[in-house]
PDB file of N, CA and C in Angstrom:
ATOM      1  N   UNK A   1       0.808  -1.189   0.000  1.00  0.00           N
ATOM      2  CA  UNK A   1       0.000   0.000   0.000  1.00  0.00           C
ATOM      3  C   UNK A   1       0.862   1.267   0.000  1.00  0.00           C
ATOM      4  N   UNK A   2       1.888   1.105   0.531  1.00  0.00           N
ATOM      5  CA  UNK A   2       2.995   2.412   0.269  1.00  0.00           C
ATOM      6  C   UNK A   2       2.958   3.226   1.484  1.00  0.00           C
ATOM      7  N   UNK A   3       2.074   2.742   2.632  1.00  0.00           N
ATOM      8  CA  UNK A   3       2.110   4.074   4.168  1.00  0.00           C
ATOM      9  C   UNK A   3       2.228   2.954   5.178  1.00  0.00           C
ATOM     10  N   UNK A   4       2.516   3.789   6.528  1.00  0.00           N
ATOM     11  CA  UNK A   4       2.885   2.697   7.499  1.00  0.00           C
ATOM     12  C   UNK A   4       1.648   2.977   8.061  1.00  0.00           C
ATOM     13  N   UNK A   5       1.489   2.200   9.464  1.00  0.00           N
ATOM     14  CA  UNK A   5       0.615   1.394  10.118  1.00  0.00           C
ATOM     15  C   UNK A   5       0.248   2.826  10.891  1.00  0.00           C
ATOM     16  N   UNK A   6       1.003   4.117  11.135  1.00  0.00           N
ATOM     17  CA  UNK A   6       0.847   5.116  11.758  1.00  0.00           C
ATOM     18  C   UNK A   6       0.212   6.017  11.290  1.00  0.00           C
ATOM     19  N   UNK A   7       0.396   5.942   9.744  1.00  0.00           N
ATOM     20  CA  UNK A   7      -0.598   7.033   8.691  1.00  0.00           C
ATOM     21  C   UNK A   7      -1.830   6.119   8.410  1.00  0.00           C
ATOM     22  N   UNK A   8      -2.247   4.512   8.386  1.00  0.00           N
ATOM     23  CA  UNK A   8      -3.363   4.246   8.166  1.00  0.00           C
ATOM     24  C   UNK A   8      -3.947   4.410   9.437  1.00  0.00           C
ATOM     25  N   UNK A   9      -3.386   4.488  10.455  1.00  0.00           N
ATOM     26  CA  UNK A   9      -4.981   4.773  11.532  1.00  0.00           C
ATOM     27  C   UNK A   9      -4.793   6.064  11.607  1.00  0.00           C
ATOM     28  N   UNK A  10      -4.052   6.827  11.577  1.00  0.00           N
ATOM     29  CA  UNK A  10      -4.157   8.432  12.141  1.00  0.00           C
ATOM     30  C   UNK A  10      -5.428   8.984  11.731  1.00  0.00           C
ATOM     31  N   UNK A  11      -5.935   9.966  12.855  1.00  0.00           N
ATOM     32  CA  UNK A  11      -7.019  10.525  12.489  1.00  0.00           C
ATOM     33  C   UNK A  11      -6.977  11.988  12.329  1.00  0.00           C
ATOM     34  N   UNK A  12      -5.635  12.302  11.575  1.00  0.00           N
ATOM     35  CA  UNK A  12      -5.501  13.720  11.296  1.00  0.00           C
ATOM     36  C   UNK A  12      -4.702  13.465   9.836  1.00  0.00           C
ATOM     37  N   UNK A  13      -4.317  14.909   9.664  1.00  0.00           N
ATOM     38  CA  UNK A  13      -3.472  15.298   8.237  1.00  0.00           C
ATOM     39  C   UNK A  13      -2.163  15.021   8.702  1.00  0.00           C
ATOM     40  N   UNK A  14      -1.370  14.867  10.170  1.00  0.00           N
ATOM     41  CA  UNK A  14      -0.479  15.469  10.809  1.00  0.00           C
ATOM     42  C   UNK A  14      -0.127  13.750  11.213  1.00  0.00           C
ATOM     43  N   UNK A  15       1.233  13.637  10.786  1.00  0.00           N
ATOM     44  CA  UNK A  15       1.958  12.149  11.423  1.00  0.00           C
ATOM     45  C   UNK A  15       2.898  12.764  12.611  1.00  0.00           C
ATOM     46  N   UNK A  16       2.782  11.589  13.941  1.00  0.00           N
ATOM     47  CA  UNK A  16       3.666  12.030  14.095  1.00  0.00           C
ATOM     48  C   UNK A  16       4.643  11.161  14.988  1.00  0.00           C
ATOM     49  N   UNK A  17       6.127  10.888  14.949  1.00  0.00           N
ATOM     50  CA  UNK A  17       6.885   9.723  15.436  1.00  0.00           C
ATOM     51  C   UNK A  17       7.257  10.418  16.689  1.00  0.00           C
ATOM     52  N   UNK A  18       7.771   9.463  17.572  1.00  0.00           N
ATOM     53  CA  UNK A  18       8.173   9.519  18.944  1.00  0.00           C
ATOM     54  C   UNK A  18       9.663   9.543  18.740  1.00  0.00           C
ATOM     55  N   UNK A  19      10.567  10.208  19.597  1.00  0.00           N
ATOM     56  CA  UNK A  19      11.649  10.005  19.356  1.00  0.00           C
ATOM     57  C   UNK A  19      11.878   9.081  20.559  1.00  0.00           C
ATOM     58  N   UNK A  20      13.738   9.036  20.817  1.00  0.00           N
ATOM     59  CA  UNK A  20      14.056   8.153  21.391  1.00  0.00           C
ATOM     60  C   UNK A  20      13.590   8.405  23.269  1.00  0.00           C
ATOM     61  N   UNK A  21      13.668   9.863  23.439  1.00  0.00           N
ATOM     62  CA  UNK A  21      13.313   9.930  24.703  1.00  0.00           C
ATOM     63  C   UNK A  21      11.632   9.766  25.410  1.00  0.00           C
ATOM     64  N   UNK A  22      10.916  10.354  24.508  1.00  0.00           N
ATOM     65  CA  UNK A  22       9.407   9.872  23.841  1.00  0.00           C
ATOM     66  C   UNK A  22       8.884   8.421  24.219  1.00  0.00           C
ATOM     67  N   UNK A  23       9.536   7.447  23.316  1.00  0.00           N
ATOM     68  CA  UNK A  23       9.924   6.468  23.800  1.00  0.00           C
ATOM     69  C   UNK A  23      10.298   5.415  25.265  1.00  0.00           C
ATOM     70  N   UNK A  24      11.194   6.770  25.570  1.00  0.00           N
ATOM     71  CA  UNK A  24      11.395   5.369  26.679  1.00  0.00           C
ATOM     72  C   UNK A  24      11.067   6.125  27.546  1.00  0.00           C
ATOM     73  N   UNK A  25      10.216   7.290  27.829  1.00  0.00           N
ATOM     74  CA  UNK A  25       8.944   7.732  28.908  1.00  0.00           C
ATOM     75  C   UNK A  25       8.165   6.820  28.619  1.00  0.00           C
ATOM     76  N   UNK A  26       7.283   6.499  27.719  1.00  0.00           N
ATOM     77  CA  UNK A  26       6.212   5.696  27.391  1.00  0.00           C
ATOM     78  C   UNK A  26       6.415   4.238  27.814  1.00  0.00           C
ATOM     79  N   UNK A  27       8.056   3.825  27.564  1.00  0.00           N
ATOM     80  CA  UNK A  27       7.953   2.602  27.734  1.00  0.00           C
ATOM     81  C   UNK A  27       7.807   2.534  29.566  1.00  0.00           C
ATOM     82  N   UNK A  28       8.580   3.420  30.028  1.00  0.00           N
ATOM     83  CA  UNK A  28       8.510   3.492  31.916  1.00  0.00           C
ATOM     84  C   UNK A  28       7.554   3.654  32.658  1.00  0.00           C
ATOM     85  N   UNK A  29       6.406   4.621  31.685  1.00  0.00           N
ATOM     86  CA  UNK A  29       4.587   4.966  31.835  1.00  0.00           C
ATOM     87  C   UNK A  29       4.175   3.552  31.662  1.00  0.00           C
ATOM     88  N   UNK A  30       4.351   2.784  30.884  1.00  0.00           N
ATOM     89  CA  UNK A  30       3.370   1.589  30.985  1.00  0.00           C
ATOM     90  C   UNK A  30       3.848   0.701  32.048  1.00  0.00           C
ATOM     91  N   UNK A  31       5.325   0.678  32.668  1.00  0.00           N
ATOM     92  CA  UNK A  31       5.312  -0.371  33.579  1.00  0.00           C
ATOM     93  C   UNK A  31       4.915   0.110  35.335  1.00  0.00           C
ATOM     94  N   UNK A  32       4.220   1.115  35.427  1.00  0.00           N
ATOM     95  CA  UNK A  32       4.045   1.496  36.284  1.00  0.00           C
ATOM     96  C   UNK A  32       2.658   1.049  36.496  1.00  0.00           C
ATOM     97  N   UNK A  33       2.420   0.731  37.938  1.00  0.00           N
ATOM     98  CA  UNK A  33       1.052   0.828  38.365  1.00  0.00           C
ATOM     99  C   UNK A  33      -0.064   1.922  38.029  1.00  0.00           C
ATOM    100  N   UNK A  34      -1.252   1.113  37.942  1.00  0.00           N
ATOM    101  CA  UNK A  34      -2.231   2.296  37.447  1.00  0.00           C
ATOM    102  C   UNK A  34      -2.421   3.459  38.091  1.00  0.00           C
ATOM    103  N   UNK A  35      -2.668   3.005  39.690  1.00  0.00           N
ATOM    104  CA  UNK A  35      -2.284   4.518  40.343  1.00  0.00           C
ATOM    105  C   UNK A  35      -1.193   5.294  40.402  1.00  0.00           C
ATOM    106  N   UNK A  36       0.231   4.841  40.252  1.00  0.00           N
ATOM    107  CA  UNK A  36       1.133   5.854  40.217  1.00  0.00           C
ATOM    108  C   UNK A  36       1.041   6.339  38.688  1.00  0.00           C
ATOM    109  N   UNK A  37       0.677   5.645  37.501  1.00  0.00           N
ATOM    110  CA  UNK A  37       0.681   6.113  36.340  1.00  0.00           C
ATOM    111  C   UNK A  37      -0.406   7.482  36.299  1.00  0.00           C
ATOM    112  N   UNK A  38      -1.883   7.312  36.820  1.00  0.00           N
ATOM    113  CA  UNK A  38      -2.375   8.380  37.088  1.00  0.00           C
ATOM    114  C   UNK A  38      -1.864   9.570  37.707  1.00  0.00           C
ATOM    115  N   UNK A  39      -1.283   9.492  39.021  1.00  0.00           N
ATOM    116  CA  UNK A  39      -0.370  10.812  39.418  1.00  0.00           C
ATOM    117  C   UNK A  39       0.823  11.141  38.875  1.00  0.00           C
ATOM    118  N   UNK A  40       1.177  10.249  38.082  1.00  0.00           N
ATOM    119  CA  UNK A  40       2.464  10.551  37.263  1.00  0.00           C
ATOM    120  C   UNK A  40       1.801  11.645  36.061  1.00  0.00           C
ATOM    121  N   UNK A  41       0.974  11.495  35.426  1.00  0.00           N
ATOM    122  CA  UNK A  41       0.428  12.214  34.351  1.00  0.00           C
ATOM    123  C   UNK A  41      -0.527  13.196  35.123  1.00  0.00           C
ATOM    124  N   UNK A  42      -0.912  13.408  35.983  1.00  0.00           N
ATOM    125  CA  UNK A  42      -1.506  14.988  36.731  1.00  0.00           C
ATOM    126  C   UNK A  42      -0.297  15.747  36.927  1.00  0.00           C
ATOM    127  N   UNK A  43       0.819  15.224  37.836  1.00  0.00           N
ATOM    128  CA  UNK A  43       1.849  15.951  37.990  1.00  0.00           C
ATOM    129  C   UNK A  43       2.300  16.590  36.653  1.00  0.00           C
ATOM    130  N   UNK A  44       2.286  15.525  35.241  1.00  0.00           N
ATOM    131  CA  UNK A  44       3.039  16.208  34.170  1.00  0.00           C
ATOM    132  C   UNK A  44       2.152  17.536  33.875  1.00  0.00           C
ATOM    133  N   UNK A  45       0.741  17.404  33.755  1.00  0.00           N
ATOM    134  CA  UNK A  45       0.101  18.368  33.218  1.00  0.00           C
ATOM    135  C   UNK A  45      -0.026  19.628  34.201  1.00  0.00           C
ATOM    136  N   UNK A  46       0.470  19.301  35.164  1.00  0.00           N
ATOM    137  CA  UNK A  46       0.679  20.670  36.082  1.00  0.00           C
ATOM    138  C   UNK A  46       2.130  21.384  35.589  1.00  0.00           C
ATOM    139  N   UNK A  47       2.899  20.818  34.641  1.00  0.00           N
ATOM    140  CA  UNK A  47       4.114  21.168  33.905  1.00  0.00           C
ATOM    141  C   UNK A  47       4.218  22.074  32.654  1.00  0.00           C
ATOM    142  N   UNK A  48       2.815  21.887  32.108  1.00  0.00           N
ATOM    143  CA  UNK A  48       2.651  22.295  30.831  1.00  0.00           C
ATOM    144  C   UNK A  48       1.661  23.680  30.903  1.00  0.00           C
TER     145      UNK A  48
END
């Protein structure tokens, strides 16, 4: 088909890749418990 697996589901005009640090937040976010993963992501958005 000629696109990757990231442009057939996207639901915008806009691709977009993770880099390496991107990455290995996400990978450290998923091995965390659900409750610390929840206060982990309030704390971030008190960042932004």
């Amino acid at each position: 088909m000629g696109i990757t697996l990231s442009e057939l589901f996207n639901d915008s005009e806009e691709i977009a890749y993770l880099n390496a640090a991107e990455k290995e937040m996400l990978d450290c976010f998923r091995m965390l418990p659900q409750e610390t993963a929840n206060r982990l992501l309030d704390f971030m958005k008190t960042l932004i």
